[in-house]
PDB file of N, CA and C in Angstrom:
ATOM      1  N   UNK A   1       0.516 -97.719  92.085  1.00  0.00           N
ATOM      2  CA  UNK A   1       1.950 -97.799  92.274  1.00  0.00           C
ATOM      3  C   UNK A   1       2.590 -96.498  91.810  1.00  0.00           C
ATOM      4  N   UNK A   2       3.452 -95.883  92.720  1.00  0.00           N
ATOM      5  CA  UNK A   2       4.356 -94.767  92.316  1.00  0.00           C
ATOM      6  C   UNK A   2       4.877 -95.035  90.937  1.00  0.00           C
ATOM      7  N   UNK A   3       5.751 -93.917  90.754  1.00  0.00           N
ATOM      8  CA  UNK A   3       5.936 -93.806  89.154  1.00  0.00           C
ATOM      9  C   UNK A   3       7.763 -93.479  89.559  1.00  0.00           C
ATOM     10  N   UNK A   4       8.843 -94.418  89.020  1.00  0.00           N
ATOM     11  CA  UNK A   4      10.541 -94.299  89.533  1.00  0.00           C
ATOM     12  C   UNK A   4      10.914 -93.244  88.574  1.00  0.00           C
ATOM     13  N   UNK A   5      11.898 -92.458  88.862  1.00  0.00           N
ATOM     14  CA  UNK A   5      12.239 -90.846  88.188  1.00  0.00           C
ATOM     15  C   UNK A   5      13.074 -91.681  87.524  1.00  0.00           C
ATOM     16  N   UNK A   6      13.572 -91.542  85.792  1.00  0.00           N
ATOM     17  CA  UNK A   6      14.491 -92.022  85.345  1.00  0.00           C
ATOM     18  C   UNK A   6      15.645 -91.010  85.515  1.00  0.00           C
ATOM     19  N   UNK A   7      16.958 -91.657  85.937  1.00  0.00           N
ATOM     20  CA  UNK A   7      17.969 -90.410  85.288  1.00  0.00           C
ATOM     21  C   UNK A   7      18.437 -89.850  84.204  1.00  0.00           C
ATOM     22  N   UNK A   8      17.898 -88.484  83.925  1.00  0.00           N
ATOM     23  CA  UNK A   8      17.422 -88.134  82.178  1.00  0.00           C
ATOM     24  C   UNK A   8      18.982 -88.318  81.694  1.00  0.00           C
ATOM     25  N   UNK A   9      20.114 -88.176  82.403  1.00  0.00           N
ATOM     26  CA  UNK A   9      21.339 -88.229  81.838  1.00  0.00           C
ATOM     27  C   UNK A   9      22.419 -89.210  81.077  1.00  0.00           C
ATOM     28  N   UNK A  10      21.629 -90.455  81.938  1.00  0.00           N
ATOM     29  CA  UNK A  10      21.999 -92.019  81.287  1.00  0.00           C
ATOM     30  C   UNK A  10      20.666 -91.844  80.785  1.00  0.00           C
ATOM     31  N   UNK A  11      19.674 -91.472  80.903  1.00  0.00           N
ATOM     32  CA  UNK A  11      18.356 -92.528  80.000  1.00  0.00           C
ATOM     33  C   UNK A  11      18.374 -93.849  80.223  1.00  0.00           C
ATOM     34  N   UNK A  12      18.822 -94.584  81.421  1.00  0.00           N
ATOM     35  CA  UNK A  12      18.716 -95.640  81.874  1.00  0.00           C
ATOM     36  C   UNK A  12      18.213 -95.706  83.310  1.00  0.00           C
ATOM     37  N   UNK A  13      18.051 -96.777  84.010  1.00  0.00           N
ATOM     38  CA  UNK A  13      18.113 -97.066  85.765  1.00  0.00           C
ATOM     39  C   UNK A  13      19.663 -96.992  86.026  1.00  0.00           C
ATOM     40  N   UNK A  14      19.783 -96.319  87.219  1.00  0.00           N
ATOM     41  CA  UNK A  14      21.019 -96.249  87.479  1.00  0.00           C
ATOM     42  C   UNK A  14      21.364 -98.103  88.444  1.00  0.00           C
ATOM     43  N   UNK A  15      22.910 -98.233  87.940  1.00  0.00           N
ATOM     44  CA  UNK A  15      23.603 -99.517  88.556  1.00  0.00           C
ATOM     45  C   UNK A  15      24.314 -99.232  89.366  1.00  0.00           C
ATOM     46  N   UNK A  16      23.211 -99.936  90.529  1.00  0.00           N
ATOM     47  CA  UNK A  16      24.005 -99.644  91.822  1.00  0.00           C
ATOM     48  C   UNK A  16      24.396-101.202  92.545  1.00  0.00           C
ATOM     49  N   UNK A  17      25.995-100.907  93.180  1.00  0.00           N
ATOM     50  CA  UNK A  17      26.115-102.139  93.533  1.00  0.00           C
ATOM     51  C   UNK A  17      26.291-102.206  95.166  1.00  0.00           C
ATOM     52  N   UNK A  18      25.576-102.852  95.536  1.00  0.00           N
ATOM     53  CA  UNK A  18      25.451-103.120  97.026  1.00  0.00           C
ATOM     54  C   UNK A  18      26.441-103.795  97.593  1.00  0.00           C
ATOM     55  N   UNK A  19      27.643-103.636  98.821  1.00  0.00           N
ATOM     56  CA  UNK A  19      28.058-104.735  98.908  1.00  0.00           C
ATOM     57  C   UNK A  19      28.205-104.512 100.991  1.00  0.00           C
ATOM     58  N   UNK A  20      27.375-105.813 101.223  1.00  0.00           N
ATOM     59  CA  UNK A  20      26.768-105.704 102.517  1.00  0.00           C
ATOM     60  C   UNK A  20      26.183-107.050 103.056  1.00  0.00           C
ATOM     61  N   UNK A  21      26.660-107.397 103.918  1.00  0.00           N
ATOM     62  CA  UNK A  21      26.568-108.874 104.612  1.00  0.00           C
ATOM     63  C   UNK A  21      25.534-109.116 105.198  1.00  0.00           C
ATOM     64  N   UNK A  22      24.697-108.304 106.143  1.00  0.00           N
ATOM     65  CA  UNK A  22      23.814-108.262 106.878  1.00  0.00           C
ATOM     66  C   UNK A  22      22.406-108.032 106.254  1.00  0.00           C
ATOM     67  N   UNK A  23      21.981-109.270 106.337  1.00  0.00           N
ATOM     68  CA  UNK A  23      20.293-109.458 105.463  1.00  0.00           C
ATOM     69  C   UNK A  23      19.589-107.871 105.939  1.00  0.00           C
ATOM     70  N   UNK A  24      19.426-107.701 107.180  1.00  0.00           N
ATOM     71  CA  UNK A  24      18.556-106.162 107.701  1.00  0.00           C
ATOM     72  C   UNK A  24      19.240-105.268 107.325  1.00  0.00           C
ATOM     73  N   UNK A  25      20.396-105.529 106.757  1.00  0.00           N
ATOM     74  CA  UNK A  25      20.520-104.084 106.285  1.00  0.00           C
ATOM     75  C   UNK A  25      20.752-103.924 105.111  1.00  0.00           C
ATOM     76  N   UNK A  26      20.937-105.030 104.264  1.00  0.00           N
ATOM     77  CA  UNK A  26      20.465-105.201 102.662  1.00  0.00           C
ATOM     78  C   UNK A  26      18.713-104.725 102.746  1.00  0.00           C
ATOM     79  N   UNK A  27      18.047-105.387 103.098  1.00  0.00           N
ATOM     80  CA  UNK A  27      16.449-104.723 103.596  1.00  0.00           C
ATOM     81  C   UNK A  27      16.250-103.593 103.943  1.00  0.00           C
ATOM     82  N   UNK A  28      17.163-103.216 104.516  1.00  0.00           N
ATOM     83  CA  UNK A  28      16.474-101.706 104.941  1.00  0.00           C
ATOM     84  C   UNK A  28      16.922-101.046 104.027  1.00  0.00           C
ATOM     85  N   UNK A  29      18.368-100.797 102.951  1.00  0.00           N
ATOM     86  CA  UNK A  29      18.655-100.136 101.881  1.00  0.00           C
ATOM     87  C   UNK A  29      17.458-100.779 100.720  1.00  0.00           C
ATOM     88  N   UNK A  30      17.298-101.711 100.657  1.00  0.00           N
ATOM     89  CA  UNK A  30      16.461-101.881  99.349  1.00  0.00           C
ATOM     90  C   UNK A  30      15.390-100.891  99.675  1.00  0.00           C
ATOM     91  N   UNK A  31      14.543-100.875 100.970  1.00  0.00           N
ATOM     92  CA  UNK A  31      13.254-100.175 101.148  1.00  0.00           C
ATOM     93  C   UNK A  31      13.368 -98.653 100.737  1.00  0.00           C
ATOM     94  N   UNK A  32      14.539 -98.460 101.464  1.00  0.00           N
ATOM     95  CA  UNK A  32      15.098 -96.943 101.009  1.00  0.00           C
ATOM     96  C   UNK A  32      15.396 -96.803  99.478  1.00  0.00           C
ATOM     97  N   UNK A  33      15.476 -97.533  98.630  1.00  0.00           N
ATOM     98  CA  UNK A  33      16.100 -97.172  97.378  1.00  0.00           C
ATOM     99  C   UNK A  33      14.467 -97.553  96.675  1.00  0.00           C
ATOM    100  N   UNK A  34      13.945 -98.385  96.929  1.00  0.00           N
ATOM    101  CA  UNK A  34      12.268 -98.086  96.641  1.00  0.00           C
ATOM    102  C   UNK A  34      11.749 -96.661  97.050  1.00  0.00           C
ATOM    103  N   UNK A  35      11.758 -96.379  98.283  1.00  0.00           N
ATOM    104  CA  UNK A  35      10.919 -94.542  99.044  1.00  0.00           C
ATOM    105  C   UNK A  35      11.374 -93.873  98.247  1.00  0.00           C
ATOM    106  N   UNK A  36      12.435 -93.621  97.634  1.00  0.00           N
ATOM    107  CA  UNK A  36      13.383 -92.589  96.696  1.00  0.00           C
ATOM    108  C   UNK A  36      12.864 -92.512  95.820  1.00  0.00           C
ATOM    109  N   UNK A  37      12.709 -93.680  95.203  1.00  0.00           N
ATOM    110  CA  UNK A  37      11.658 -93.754  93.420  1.00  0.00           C
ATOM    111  C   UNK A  37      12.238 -93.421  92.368  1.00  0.00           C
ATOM    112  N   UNK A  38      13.452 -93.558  92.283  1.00  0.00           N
ATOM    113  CA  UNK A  38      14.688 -93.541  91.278  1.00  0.00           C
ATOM    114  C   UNK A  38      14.554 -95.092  90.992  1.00  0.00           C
ATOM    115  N   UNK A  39      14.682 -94.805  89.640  1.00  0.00           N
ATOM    116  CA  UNK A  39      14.966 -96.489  89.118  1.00  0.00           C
ATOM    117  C   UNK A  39      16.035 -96.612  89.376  1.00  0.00           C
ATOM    118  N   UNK A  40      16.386 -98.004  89.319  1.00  0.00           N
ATOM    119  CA  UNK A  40      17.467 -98.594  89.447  1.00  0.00           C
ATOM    120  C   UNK A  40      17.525 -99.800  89.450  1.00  0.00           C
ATOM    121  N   UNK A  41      18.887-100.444  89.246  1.00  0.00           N
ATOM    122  CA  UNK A  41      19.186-101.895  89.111  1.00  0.00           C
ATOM    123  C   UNK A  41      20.294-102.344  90.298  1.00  0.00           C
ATOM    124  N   UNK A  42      19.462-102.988  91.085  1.00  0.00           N
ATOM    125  CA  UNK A  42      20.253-103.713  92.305  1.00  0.00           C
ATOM    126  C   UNK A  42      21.068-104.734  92.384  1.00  0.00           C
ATOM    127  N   UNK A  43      22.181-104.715  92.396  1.00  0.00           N
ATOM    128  CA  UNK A  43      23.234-106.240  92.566  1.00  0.00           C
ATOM    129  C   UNK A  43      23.624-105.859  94.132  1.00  0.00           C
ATOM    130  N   UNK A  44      23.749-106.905  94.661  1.00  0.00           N
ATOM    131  CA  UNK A  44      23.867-107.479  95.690  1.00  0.00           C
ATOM    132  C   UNK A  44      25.339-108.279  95.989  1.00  0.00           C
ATOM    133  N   UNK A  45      26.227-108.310  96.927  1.00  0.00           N
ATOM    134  CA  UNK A  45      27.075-108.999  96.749  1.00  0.00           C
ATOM    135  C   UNK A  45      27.424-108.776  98.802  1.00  0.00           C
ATOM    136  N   UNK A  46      28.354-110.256  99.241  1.00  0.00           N
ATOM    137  CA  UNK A  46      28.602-109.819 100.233  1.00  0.00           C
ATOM    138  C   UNK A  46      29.421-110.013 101.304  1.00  0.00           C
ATOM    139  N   UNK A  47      30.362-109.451 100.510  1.00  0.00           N
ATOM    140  CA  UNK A  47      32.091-109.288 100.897  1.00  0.00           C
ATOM    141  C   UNK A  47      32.730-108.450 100.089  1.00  0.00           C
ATOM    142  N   UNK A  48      33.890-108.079 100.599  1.00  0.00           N
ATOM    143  CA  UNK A  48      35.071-107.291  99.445  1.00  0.00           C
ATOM    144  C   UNK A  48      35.577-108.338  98.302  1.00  0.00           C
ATOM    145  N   UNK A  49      35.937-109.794  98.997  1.00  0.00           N
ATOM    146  CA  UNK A  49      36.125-110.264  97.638  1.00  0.00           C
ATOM    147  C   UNK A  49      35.004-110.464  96.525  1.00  0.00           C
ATOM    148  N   UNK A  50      34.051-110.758  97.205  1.00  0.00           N
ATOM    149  CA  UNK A  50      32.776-110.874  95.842  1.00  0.00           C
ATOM    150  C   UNK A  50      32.934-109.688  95.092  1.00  0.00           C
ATOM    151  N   UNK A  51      32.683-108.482  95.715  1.00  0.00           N
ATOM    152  CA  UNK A  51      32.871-107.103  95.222  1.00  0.00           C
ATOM    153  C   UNK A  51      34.098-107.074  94.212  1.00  0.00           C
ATOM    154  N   UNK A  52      34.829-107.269  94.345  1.00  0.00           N
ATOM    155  CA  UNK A  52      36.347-107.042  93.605  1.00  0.00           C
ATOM    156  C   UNK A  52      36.157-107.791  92.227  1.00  0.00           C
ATOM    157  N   UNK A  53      35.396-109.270  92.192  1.00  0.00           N
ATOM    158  CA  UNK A  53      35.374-110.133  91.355  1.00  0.00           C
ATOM    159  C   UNK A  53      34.288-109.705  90.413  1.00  0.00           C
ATOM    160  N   UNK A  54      33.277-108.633  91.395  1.00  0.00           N
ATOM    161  CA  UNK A  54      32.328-108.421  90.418  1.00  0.00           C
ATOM    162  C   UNK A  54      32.730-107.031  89.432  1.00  0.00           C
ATOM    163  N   UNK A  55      33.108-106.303  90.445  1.00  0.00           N
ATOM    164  CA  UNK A  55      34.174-105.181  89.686  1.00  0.00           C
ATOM    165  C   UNK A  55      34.761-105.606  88.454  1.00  0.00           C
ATOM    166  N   UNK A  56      35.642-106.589  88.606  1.00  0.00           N
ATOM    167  CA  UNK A  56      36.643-107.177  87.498  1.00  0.00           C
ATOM    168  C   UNK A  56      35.945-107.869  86.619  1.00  0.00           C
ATOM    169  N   UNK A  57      34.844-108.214  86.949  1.00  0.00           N
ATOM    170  CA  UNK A  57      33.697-109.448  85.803  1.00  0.00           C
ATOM    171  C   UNK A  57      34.505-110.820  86.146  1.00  0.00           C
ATOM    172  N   UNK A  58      34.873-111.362  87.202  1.00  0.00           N
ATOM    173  CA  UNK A  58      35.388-112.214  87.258  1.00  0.00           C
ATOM    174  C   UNK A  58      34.194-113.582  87.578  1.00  0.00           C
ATOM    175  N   UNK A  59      34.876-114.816  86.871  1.00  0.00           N
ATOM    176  CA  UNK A  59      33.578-115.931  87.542  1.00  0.00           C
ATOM    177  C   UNK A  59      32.576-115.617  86.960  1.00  0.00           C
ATOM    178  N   UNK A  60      31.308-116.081  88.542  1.00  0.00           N
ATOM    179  CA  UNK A  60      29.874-116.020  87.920  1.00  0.00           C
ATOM    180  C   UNK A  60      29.802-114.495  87.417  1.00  0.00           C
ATOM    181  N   UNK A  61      30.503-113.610  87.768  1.00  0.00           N
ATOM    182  CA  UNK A  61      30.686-112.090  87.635  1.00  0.00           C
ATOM    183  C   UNK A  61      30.818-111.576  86.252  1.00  0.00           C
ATOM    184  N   UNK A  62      31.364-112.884  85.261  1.00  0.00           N
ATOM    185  CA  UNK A  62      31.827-112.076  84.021  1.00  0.00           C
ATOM    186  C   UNK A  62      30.707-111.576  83.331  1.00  0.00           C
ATOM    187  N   UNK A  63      29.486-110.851  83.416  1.00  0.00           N
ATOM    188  CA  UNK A  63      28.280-110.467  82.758  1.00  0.00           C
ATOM    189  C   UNK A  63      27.768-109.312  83.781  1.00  0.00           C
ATOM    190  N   UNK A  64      28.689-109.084  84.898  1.00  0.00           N
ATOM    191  CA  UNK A  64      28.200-108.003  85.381  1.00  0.00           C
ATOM    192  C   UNK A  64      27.566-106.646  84.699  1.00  0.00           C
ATOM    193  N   UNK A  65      27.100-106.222  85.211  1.00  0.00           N
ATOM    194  CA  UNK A  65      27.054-104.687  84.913  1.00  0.00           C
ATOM    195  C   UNK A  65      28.060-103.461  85.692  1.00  0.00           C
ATOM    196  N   UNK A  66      28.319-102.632  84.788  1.00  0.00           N
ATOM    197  CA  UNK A  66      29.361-102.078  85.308  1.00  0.00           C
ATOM    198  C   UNK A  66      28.630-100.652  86.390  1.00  0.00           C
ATOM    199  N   UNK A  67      28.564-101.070  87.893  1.00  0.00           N
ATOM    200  CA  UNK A  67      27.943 -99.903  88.637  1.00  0.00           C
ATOM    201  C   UNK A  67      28.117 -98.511  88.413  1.00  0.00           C
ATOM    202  N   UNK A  68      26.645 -97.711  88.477  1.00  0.00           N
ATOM    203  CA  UNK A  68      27.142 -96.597  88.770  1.00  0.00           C
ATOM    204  C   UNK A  68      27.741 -95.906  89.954  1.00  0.00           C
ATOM    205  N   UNK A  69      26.835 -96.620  91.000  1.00  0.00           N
ATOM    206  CA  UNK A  69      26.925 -96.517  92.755  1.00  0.00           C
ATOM    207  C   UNK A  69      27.539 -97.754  93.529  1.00  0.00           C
ATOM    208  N   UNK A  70      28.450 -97.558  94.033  1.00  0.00           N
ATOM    209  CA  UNK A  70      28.466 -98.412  94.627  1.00  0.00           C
ATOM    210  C   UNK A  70      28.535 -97.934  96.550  1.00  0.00           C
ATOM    211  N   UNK A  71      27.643 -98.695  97.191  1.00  0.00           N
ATOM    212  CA  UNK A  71      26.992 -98.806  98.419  1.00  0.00           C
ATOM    213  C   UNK A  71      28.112 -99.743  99.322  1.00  0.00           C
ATOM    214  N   UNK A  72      28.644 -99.346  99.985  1.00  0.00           N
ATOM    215  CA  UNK A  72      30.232-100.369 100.752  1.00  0.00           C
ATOM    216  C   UNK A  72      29.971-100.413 102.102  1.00  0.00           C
ATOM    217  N   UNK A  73      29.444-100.913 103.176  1.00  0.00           N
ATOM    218  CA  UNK A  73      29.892-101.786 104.373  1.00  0.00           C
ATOM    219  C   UNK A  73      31.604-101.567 104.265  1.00  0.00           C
ATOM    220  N   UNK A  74      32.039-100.280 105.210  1.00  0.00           N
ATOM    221  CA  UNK A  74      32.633-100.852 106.057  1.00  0.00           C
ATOM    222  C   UNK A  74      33.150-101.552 106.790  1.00  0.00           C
ATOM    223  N   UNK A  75      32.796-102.977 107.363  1.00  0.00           N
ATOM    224  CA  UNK A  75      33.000-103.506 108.759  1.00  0.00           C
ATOM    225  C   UNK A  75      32.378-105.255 107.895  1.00  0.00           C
ATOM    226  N   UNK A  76      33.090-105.511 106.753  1.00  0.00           N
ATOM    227  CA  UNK A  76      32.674-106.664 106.025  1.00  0.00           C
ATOM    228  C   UNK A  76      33.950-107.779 106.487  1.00  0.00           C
ATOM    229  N   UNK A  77      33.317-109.202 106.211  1.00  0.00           N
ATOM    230  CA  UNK A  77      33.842-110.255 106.349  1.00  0.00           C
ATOM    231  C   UNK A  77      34.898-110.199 105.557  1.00  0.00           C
ATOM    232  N   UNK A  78      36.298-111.080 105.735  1.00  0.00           N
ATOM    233  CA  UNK A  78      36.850-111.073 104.587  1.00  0.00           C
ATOM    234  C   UNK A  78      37.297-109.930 103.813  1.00  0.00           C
ATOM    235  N   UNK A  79      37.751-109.094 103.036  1.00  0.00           N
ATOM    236  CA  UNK A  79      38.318-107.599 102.547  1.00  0.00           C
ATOM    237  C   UNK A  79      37.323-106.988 102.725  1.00  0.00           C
ATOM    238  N   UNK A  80      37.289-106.572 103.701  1.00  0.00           N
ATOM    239  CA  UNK A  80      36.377-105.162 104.511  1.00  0.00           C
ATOM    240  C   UNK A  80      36.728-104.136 103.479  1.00  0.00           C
ATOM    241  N   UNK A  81      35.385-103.330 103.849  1.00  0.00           N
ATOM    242  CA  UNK A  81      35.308-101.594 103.309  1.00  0.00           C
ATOM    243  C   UNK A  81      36.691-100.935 103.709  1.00  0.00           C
ATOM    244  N   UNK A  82      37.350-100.851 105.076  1.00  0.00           N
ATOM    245  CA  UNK A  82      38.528-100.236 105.039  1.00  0.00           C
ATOM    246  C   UNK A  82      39.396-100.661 104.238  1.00  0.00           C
ATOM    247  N   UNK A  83      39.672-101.743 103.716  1.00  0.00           N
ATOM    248  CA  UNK A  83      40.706-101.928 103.106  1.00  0.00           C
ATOM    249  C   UNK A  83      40.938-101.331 101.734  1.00  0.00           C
ATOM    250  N   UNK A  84      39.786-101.085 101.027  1.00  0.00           N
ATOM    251  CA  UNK A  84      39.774-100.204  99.789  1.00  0.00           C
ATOM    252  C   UNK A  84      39.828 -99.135  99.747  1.00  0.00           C
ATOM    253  N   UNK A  85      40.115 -98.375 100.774  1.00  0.00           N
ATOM    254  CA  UNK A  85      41.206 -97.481 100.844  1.00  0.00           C
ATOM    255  C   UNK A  85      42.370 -97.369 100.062  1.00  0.00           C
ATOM    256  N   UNK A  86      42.821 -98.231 100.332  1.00  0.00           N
ATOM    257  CA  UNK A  86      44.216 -98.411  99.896  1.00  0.00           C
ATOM    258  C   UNK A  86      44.186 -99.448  98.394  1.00  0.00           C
ATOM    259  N   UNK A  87      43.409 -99.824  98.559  1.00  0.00           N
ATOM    260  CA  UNK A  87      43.374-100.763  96.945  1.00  0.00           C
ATOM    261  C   UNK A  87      44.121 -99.928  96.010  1.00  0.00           C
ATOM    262  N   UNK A  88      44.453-100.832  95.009  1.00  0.00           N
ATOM    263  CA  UNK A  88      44.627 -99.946  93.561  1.00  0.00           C
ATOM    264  C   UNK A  88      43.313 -99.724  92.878  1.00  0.00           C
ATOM    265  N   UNK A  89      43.550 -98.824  91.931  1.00  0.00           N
ATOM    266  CA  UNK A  89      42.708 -98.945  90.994  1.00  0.00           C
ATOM    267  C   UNK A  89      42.359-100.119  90.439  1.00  0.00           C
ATOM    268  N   UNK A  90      40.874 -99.919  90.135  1.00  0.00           N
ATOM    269  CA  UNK A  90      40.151-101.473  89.655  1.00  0.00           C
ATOM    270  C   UNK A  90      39.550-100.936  87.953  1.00  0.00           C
ATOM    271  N   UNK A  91      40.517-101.654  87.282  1.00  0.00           N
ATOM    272  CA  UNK A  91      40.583-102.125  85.920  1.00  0.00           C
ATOM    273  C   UNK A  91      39.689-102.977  85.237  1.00  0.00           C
ATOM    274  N   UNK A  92      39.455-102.692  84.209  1.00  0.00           N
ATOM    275  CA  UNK A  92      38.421-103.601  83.119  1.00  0.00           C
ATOM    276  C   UNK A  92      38.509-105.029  82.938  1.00  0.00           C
TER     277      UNK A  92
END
């Protein structure tokens, strides 16, 4: 088994948050974020509102981790990627 590059700057896996509706293409980013070989910690979510709630630690959310990356779909059910555009800032 390959060996994942840590990022020497956190000294952690980087938190990346996925937010993407479509099973094949949650799959095809996971495969890609395996080929890379960067650690990391994957959350999954899949809509803008899940996203927002997980942002905020809201709900099952309140134990999130706070992302480093976050990965956005565009063209999502419910508060789509365009709309955060225009969002406000997202607060603690």
């Amino acid at each position: 088994m390959s060996e994942q590059v840590m990022n020497p700057q956190l000294g952690r896996p980087i938190e990346i948050l996925l937010v993407e509706d479509s099973p094949s293409d949650t799959d095809l980013t996971v495969a890609a974020l395996a080929a890379a070989k960067v650690a990391n910690r994957l959350s999954i979510v899949e809509d803008g509102v899940q996203a927002m709630e997980f942002l905020r630690r809201q709900g099952v959310y309140a134990q999130a981790p706070r992302p480093d990356l976050i990965l956005l779909d565009l063209n999502l059910p419910r508060t789509g990627g365009k709309c955060w555009r225009s969002s406000r800032r997202i607060t603690a």
